[in-house]
PDB file of N, CA and C in Angstrom:
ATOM      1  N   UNK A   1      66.360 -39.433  35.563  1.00  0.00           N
ATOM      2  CA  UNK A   1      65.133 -39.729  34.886  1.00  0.00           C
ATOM      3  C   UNK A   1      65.448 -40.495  33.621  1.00  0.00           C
ATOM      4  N   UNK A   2      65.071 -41.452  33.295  1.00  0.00           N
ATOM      5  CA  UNK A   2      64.925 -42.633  31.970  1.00  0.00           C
ATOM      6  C   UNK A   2      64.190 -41.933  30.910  1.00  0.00           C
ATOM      7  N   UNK A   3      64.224 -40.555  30.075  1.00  0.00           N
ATOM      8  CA  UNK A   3      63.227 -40.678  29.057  1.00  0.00           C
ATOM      9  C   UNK A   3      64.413 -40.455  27.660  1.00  0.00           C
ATOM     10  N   UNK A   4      63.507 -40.520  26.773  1.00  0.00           N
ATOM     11  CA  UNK A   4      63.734 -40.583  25.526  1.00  0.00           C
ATOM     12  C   UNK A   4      64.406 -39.366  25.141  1.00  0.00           C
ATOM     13  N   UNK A   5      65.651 -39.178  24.327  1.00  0.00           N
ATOM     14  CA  UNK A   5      66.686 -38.461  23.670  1.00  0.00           C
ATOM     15  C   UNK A   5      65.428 -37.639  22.645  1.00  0.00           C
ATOM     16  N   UNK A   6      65.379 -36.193  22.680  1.00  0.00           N
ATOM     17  CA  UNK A   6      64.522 -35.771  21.125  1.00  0.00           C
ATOM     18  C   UNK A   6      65.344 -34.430  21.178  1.00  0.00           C
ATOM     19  N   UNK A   7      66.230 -34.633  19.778  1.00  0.00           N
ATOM     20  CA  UNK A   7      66.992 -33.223  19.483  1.00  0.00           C
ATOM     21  C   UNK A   7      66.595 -32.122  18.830  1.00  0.00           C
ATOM     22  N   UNK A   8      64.937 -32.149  18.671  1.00  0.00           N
ATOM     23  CA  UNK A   8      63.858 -31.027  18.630  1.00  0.00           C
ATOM     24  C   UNK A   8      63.531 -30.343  19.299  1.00  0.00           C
ATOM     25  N   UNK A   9      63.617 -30.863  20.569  1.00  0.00           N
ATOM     26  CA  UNK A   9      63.339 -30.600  21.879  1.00  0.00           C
ATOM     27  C   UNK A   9      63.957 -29.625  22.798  1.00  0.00           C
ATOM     28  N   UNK A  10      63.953 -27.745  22.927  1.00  0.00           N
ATOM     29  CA  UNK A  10      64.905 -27.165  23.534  1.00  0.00           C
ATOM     30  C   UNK A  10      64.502 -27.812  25.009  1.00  0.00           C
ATOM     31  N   UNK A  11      65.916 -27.434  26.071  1.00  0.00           N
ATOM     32  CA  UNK A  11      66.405 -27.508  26.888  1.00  0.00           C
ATOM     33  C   UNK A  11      65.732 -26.453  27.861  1.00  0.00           C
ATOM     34  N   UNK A  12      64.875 -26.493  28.508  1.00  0.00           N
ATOM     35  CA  UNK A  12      64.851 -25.488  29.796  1.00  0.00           C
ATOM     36  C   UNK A  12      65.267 -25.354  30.911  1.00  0.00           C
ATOM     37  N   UNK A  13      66.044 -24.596  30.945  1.00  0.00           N
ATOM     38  CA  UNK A  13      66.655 -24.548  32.340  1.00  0.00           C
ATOM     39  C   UNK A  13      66.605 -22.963  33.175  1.00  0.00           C
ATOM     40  N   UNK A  14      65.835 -22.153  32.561  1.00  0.00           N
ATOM     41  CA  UNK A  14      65.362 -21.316  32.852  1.00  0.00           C
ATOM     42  C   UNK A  14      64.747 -21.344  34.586  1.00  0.00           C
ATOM     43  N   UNK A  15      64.382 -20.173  34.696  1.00  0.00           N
ATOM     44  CA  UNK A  15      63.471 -19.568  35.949  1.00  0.00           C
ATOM     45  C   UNK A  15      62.319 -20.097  36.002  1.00  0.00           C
ATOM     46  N   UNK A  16      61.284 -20.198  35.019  1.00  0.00           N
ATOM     47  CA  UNK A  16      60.117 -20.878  34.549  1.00  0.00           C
ATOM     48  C   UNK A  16      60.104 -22.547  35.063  1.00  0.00           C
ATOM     49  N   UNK A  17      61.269 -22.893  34.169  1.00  0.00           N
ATOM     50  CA  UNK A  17      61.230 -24.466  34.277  1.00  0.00           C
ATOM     51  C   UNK A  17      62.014 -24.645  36.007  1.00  0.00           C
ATOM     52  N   UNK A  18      62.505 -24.163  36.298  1.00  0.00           N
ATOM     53  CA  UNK A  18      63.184 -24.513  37.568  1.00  0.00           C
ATOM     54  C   UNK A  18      61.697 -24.526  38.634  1.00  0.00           C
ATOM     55  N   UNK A  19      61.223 -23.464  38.665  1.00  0.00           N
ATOM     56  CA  UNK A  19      59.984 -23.466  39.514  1.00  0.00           C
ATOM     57  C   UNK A  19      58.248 -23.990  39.412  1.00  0.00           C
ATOM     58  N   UNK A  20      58.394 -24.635  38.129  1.00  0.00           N
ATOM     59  CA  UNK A  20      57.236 -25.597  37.431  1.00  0.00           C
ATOM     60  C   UNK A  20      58.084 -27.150  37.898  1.00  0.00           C
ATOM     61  N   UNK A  21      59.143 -27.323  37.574  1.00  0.00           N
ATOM     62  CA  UNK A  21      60.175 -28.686  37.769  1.00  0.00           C
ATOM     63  C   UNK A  21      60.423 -28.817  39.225  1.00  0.00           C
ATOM     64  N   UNK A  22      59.702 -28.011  40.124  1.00  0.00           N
ATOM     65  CA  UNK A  22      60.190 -28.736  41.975  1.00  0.00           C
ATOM     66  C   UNK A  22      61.380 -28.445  41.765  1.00  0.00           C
ATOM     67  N   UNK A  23      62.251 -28.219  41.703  1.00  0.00           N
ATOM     68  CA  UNK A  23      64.150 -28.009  41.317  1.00  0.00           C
ATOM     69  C   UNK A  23      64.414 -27.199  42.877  1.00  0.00           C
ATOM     70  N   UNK A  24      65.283 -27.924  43.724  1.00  0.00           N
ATOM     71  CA  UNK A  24      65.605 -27.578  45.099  1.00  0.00           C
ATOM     72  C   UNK A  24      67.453 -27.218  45.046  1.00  0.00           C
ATOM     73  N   UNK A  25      67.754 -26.372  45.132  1.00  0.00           N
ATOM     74  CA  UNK A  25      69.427 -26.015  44.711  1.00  0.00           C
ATOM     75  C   UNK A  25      69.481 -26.018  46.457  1.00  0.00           C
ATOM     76  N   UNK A  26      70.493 -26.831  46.828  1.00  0.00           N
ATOM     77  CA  UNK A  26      70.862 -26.442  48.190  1.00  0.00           C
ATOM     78  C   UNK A  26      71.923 -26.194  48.067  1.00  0.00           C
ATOM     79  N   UNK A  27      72.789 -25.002  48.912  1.00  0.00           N
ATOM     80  CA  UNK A  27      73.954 -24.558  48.058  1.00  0.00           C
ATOM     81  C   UNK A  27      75.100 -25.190  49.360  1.00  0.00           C
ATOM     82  N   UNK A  28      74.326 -25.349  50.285  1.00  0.00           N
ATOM     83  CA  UNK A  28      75.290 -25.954  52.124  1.00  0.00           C
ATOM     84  C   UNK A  28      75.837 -27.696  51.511  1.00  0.00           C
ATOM     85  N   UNK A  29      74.693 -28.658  50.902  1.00  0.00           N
ATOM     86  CA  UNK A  29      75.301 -29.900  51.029  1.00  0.00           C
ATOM     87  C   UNK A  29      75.767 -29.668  49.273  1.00  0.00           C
ATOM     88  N   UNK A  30      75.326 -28.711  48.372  1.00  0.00           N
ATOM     89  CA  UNK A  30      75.999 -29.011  46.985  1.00  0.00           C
ATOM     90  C   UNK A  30      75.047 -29.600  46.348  1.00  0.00           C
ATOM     91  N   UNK A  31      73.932 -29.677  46.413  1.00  0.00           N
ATOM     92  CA  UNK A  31      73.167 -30.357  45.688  1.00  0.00           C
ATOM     93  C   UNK A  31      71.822 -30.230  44.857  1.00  0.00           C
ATOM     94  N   UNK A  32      71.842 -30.347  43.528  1.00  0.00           N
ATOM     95  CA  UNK A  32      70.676 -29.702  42.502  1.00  0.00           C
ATOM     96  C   UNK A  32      69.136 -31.134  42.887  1.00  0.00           C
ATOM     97  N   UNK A  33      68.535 -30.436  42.805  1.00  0.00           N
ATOM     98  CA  UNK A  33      67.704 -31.882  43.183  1.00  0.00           C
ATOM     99  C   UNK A  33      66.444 -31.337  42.280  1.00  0.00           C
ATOM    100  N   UNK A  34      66.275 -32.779  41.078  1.00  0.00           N
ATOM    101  CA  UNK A  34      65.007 -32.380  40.196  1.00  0.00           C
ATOM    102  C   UNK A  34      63.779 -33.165  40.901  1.00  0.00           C
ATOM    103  N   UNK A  35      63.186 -32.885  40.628  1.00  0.00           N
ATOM    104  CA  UNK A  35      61.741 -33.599  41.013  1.00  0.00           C
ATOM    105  C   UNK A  35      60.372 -33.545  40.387  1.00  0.00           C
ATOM    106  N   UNK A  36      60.191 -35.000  39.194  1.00  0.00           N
ATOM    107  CA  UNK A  36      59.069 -34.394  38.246  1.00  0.00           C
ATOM    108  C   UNK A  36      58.190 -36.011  39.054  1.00  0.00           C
ATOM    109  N   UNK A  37      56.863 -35.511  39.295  1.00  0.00           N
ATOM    110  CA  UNK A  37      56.074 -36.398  39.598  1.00  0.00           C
ATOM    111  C   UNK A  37      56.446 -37.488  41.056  1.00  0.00           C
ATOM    112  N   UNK A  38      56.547 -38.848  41.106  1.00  0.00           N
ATOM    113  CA  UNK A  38      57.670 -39.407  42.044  1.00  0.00           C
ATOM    114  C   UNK A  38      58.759 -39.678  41.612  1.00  0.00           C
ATOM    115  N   UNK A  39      59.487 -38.906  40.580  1.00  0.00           N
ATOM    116  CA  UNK A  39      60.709 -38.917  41.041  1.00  0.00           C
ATOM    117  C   UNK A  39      61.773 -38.378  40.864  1.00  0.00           C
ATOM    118  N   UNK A  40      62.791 -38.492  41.659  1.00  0.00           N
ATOM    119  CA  UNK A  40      63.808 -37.414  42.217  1.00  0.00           C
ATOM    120  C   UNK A  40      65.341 -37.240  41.231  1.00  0.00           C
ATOM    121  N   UNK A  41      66.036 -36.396  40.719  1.00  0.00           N
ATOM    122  CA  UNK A  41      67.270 -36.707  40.291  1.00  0.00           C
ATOM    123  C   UNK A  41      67.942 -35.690  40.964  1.00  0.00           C
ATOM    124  N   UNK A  42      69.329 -36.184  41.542  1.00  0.00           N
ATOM    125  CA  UNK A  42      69.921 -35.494  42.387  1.00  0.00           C
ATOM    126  C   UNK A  42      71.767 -35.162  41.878  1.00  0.00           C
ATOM    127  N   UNK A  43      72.136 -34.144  41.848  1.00  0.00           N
ATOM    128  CA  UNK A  43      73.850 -33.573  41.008  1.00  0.00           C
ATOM    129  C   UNK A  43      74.052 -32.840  42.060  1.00  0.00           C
ATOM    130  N   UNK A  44      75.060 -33.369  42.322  1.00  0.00           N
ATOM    131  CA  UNK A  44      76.403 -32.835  43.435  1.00  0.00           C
ATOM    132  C   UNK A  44      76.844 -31.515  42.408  1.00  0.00           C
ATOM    133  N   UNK A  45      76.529 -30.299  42.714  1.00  0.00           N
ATOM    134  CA  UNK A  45      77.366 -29.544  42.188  1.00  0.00           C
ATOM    135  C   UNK A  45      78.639 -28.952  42.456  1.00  0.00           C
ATOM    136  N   UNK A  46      79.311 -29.465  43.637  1.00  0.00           N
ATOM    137  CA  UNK A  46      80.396 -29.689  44.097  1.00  0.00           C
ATOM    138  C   UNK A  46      81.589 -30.159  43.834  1.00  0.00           C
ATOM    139  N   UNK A  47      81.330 -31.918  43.127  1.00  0.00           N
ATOM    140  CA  UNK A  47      82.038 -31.992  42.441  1.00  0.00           C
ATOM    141  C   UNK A  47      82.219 -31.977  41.310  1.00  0.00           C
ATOM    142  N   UNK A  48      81.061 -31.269  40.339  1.00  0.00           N
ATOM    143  CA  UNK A  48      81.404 -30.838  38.772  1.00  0.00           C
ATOM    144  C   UNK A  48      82.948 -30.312  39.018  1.00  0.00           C
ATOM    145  N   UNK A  49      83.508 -30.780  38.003  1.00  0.00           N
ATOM    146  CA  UNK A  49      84.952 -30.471  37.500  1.00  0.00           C
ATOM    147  C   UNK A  49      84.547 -28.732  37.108  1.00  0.00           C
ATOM    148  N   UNK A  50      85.307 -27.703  37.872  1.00  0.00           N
ATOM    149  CA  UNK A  50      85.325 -26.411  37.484  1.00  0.00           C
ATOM    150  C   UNK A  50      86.550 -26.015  36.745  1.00  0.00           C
ATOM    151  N   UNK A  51      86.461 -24.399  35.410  1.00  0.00           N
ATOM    152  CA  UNK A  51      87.441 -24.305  34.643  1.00  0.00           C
ATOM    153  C   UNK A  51      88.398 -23.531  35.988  1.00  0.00           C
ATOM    154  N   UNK A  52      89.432 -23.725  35.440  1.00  0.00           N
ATOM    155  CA  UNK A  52      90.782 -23.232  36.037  1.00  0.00           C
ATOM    156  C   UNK A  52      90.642 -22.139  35.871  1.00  0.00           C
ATOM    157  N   UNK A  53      90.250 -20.814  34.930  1.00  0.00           N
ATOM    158  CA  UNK A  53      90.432 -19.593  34.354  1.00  0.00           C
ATOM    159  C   UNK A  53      88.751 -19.103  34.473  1.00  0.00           C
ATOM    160  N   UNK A  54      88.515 -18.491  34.998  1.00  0.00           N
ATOM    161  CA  UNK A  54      87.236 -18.210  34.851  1.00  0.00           C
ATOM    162  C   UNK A  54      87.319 -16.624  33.926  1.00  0.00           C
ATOM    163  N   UNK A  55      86.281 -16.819  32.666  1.00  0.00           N
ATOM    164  CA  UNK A  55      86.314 -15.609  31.806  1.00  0.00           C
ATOM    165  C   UNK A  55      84.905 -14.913  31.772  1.00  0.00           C
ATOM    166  N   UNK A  56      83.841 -15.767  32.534  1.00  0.00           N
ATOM    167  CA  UNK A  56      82.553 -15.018  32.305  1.00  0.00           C
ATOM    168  C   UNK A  56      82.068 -14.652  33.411  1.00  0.00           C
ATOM    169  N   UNK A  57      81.321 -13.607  33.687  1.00  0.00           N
ATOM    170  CA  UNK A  57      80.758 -13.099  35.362  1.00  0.00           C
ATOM    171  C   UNK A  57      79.291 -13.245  34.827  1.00  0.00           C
ATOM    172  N   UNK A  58      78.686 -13.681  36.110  1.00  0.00           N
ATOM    173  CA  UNK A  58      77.213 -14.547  35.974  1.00  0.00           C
ATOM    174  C   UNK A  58      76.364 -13.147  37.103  1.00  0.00           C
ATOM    175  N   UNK A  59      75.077 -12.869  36.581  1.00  0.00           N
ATOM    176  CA  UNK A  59      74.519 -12.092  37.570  1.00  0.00           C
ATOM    177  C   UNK A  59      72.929 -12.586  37.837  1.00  0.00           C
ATOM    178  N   UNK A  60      72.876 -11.778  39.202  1.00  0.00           N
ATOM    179  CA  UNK A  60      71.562 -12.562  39.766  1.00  0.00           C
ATOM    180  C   UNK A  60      70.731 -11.468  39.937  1.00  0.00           C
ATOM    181  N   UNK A  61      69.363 -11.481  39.521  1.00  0.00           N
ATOM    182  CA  UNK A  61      68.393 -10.852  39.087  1.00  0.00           C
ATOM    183  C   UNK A  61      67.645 -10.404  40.464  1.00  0.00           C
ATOM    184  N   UNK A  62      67.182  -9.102  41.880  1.00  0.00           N
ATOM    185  CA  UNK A  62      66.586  -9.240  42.917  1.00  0.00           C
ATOM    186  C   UNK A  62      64.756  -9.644  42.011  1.00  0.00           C
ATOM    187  N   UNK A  63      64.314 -10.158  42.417  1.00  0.00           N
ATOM    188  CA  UNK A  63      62.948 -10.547  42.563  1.00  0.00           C
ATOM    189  C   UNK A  63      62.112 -10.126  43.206  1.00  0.00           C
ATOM    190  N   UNK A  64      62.419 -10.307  44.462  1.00  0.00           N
ATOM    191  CA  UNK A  64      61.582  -9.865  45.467  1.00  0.00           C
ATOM    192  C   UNK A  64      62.514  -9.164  46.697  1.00  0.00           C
ATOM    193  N   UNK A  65      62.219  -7.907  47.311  1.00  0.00           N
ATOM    194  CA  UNK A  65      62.878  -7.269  48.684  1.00  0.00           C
ATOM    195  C   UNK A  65      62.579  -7.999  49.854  1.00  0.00           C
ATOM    196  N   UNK A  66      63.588  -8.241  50.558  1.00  0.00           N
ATOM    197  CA  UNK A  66      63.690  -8.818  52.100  1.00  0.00           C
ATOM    198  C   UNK A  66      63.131  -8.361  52.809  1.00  0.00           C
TER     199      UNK A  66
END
């Protein structure tokens, strides 16, 4: 997406903004896919460069039962 730099501006990347933002994580081809209006931005999270040492454990919240 082309917009304008504003360092006033927090960052959402939250639960909120992921599911207001169309945001499609496919975890089979690796790929984050944004989608505001027509149009699409797409990150291989595959090949992000990962740390060698991992020091933090990440946890996932159930939402809803299967």
């Amino acid at each position: 997406m082309d917009i304008e730099e504003d360092e006033e501006a927090p960052i959402l990347l939250g639960r909120p903004f992921l599911s207001t933002g169309k945001t499609l994580i496919d975890m089979e081809t690796g790929e984050i896919k944004f989608r505001v209006d027509e149009k699409v931005v797409t990150f291989n999270h595959t090949g992000m460069e990962q740390p060698k040492e991992k020091t933090e454990c990440y946890q996932i919240d159930l939402v809803d039962d299967l």
